[in-house]
N, C-alpha and C. Protein backbone atom coordinates (compact mmCIF):
# COMPACT_ATOMS: atom_id res chain seq x y z
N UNK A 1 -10.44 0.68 -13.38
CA UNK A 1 -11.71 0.27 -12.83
C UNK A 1 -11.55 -0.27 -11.40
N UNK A 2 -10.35 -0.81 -11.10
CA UNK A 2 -10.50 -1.57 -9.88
C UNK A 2 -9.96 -0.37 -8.90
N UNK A 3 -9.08 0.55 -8.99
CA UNK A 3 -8.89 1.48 -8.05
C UNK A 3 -9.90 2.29 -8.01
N UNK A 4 -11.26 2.61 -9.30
CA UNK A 4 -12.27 3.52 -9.01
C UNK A 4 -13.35 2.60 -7.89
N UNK A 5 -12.95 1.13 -8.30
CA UNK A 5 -14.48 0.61 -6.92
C UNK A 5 -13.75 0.35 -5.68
N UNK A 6 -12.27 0.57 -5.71
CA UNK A 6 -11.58 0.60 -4.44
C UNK A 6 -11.94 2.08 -3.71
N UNK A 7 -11.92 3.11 -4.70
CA UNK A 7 -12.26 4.77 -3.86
C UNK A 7 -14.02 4.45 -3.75
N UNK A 8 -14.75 3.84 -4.53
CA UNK A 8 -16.15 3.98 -4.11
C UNK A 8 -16.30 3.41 -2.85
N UNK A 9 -15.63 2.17 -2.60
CA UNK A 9 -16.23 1.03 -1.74
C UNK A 9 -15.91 2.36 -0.12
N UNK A 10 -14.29 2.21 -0.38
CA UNK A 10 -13.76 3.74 0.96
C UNK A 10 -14.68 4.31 1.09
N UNK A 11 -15.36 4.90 0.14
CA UNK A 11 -16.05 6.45 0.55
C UNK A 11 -17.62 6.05 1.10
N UNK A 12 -18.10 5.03 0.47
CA UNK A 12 -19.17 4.46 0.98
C UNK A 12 -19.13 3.79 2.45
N UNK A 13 -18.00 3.28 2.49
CA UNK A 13 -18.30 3.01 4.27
C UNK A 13 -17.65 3.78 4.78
N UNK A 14 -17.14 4.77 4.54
CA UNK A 14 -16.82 6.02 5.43
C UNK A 14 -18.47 6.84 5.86
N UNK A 15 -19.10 7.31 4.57
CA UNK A 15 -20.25 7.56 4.79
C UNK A 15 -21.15 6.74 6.24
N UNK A 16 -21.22 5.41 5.78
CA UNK A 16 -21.96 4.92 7.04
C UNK A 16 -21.56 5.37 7.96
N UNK A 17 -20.32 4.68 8.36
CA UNK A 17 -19.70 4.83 9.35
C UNK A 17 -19.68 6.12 10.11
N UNK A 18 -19.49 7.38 9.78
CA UNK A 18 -19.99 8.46 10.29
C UNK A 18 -20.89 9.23 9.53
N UNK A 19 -21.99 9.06 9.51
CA UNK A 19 -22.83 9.33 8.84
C UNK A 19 -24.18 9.82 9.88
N UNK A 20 -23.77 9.26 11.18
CA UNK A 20 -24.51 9.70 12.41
C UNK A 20 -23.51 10.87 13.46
N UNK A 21 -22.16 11.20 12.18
CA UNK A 21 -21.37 12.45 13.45
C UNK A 21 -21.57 13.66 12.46
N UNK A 22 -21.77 14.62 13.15
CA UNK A 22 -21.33 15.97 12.80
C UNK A 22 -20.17 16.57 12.55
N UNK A 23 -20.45 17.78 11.57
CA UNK A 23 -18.79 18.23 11.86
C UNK A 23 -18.48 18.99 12.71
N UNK A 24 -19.49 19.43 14.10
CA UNK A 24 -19.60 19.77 15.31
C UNK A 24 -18.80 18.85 16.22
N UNK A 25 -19.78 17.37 16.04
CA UNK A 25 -18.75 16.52 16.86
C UNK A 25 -17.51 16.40 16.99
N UNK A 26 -17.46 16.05 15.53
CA UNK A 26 -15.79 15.96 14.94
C UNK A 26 -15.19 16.77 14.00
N UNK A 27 -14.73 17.93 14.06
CA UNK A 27 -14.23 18.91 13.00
C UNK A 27 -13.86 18.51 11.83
N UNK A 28 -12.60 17.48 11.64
CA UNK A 28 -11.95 17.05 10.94
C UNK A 28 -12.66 16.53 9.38
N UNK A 29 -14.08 16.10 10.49
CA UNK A 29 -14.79 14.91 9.51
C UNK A 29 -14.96 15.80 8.31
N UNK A 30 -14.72 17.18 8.12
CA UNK A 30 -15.39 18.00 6.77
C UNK A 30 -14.14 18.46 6.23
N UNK A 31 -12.95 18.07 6.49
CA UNK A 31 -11.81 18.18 5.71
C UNK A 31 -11.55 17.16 5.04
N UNK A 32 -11.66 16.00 5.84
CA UNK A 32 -11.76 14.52 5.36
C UNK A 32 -12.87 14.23 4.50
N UNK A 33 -14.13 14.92 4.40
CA UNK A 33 -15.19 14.80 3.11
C UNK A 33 -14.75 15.29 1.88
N UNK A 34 -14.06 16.39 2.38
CA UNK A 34 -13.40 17.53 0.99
C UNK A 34 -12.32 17.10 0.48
N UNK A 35 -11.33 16.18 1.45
CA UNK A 35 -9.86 16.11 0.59
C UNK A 35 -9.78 14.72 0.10
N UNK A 36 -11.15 13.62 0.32
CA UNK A 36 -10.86 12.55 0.32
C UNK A 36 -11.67 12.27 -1.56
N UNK A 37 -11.10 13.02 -2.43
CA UNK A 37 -11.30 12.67 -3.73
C UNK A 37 -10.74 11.51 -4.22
N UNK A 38 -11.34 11.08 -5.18
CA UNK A 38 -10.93 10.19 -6.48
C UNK A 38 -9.16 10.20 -6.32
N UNK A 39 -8.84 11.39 -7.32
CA UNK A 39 -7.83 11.81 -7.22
C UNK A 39 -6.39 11.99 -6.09
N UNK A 40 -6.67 12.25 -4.72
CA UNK A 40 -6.17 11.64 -3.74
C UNK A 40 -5.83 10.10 -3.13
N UNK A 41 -7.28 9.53 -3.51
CA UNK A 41 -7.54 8.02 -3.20
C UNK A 41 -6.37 7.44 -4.03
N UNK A 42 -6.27 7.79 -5.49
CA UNK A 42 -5.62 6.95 -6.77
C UNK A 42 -4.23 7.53 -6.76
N UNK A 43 -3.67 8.52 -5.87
CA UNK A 43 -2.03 9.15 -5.41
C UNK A 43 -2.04 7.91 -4.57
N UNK A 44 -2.69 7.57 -3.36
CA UNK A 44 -2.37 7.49 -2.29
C UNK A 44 -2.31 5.39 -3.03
N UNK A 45 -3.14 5.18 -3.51
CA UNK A 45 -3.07 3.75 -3.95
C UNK A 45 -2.05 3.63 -4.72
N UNK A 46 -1.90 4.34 -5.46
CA UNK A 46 -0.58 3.93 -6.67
C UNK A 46 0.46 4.26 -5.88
N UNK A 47 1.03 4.88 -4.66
CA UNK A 47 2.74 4.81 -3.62
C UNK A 47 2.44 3.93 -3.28
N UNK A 48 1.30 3.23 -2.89
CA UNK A 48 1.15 2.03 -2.22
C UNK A 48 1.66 0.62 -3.09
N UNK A 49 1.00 0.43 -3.82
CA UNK A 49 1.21 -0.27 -4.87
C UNK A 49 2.31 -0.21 -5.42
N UNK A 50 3.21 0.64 -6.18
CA UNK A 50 4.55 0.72 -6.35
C UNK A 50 5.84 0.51 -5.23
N UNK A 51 5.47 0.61 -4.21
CA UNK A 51 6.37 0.86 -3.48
C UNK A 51 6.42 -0.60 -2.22
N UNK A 52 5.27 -1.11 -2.38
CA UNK A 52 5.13 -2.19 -1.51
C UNK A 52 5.77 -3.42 -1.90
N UNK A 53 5.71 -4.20 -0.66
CA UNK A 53 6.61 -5.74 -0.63
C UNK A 53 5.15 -6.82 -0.29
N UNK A 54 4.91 -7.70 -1.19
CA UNK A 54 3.77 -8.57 -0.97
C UNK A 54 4.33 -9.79 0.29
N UNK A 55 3.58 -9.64 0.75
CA UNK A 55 4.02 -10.28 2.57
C UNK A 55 2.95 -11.70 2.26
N UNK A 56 3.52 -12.56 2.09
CA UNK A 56 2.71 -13.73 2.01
C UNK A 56 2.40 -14.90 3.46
N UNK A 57 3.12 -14.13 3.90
CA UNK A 57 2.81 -15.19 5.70
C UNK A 57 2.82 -16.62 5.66
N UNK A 58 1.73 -16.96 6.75
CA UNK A 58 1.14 -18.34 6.40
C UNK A 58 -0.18 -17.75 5.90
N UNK A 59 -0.91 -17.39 5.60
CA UNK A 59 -2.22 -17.34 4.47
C UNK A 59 -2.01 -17.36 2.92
N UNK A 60 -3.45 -17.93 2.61
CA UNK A 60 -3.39 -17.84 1.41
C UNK A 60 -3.04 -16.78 0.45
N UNK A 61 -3.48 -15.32 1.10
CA UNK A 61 -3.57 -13.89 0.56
C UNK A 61 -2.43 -13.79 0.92
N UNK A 62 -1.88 -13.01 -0.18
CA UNK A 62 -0.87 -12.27 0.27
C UNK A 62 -0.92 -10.80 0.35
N UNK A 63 -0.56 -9.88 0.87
CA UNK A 63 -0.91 -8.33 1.05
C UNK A 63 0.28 -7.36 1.70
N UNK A 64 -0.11 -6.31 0.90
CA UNK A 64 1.19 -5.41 0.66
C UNK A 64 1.33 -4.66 1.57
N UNK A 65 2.76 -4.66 2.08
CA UNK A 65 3.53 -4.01 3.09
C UNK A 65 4.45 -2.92 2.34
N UNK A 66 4.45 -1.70 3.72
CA UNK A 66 5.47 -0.45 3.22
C UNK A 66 6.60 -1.15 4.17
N UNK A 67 7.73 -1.31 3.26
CA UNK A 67 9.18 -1.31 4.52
C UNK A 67 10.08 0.11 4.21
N UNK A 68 9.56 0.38 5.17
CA UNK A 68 10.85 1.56 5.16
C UNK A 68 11.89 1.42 4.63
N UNK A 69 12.45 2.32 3.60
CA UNK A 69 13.68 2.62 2.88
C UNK A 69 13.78 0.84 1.84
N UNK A 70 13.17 0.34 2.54
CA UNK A 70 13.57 -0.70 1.50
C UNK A 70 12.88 -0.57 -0.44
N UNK A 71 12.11 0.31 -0.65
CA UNK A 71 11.64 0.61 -1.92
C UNK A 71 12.73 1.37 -2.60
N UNK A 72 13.40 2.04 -1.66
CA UNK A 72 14.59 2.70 -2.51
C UNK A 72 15.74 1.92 -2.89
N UNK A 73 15.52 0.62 -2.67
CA UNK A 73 17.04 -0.56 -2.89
C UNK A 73 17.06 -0.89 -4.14
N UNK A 74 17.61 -1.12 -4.96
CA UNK A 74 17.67 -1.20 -6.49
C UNK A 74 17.58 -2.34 -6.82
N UNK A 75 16.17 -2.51 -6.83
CA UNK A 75 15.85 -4.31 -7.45
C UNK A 75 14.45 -4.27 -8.02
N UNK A 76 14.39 -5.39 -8.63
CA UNK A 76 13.38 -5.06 -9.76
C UNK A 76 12.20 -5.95 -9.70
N UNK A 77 11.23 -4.92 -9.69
CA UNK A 77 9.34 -4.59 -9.41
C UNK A 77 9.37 -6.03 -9.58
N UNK A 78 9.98 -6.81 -10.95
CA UNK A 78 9.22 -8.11 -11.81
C UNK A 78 9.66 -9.51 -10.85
N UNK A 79 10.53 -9.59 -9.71
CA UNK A 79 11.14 -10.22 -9.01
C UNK A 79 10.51 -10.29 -7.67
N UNK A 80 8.80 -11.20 -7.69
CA UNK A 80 8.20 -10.64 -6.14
C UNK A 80 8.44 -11.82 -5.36
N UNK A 81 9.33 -12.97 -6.17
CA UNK A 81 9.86 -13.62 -5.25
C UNK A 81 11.25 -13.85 -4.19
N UNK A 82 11.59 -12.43 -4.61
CA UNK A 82 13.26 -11.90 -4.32
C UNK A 82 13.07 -11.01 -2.64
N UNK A 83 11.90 -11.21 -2.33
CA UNK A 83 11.67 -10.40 -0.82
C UNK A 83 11.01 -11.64 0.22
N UNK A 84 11.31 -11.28 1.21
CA UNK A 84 11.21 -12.16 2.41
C UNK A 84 11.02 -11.63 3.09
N UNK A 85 9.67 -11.75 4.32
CA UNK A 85 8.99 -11.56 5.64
C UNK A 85 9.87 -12.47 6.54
N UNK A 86 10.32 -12.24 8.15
CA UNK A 86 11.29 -13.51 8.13
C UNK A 86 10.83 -12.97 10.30
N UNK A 87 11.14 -13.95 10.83
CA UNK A 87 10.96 -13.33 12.37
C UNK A 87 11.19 -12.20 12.93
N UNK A 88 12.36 -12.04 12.40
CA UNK A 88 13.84 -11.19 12.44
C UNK A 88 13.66 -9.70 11.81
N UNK A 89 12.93 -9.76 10.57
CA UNK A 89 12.77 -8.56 9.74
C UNK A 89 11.76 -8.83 8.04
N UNK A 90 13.18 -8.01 7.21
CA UNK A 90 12.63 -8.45 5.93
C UNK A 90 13.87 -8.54 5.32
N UNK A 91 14.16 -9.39 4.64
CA UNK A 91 15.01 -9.80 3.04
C UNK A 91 14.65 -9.35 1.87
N UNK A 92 15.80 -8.63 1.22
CA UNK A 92 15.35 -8.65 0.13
C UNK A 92 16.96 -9.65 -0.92
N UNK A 93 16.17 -10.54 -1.41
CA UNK A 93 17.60 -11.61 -1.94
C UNK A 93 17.56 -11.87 -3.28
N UNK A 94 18.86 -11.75 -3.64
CA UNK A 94 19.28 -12.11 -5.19
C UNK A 94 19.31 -13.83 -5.06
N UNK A 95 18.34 -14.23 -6.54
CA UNK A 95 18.52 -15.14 -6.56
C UNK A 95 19.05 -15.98 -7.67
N UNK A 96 19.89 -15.33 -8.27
CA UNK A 96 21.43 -15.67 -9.16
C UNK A 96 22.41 -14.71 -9.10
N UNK A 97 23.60 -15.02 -8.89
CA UNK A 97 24.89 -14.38 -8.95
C UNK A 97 24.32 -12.87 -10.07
N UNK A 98 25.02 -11.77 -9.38
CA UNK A 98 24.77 -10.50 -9.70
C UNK A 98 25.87 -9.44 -9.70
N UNK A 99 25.93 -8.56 -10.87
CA UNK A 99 26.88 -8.35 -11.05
C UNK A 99 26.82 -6.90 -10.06
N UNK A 100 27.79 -5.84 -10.00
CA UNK A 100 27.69 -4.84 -8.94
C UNK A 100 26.61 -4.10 -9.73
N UNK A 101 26.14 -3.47 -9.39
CA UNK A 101 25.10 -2.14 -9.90
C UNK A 101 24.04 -3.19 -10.92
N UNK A 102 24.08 -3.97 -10.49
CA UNK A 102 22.91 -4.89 -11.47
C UNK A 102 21.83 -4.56 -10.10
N UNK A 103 20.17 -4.82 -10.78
CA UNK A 103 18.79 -4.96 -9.78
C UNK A 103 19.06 -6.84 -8.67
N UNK A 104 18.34 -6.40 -7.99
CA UNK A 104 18.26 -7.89 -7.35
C UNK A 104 16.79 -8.53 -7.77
C-alpha cells in the first residue's frame, strides 16, 4: 500500500507539473507517460530500498542514500546502526569483534 500511494502521489504531480507541455514541446514527456508504470515505479523503489544506507545527519528524518559499491559489502540489512555519514565519507562498522567471512 505504501509504495502504491508512493507511485500515485509521483504520477500525480508529474501530471501537474507538465500537464501544460506537449509532447511537441518535449518529446520525451510520452515515453516517460508510457514507461512510468506501477510496475517500474515498485523495481525502481525496492533497489532503492534494499540497497540504501539511512543517512541520519543532524535532522530528525533520516533518508536513504545509494553509496556506491558499498551495498555489495557483506553486512547485514538488520544492523542500521553499523553505517556512518562522516565529513570525510561513509563507514560502514562492526560493532563487536567479528569473525573473518562473518556480516558486519
Amino acid at each position: 500500500a505504501e509504495v502504491q500511494a508512493g507511485y500515485r502521489g509521483l504520477a500525480d504531480a508529474l501530471e501537474r507539473h507538465f500537464s501544460s507541455q506537449t509532447e511537441t514541446d518535449w518529446p520525451e514527456l510520452a515515453a516517460l507517460r508510457r514507461e512510468l508504470s506501477f510496475d517500474s515505479y515498485r523495481w525502481a523503489f525496492w533497489n532503492v530500498e534494499s540497497r540504501a544506507f539511512l543517512d541520519r545527519g543532524s535532522t530528525d528524518t533520516a533518508f536513504p542514500v545509494l553509496v556506491p559499491l558499498a551495498d555489495m559489502l557483506n553486512h547485514s540489512p538488520w544492523q542500521s546502526d553499523a553505517s556512518e555519514f562522516t565529513p570525510d565519507g561513509f563507514e560502514l562498522l562492526a560493532e563487536t569483534d567479528k569473525e573473518e567471512g562473518e556480516p558486519l
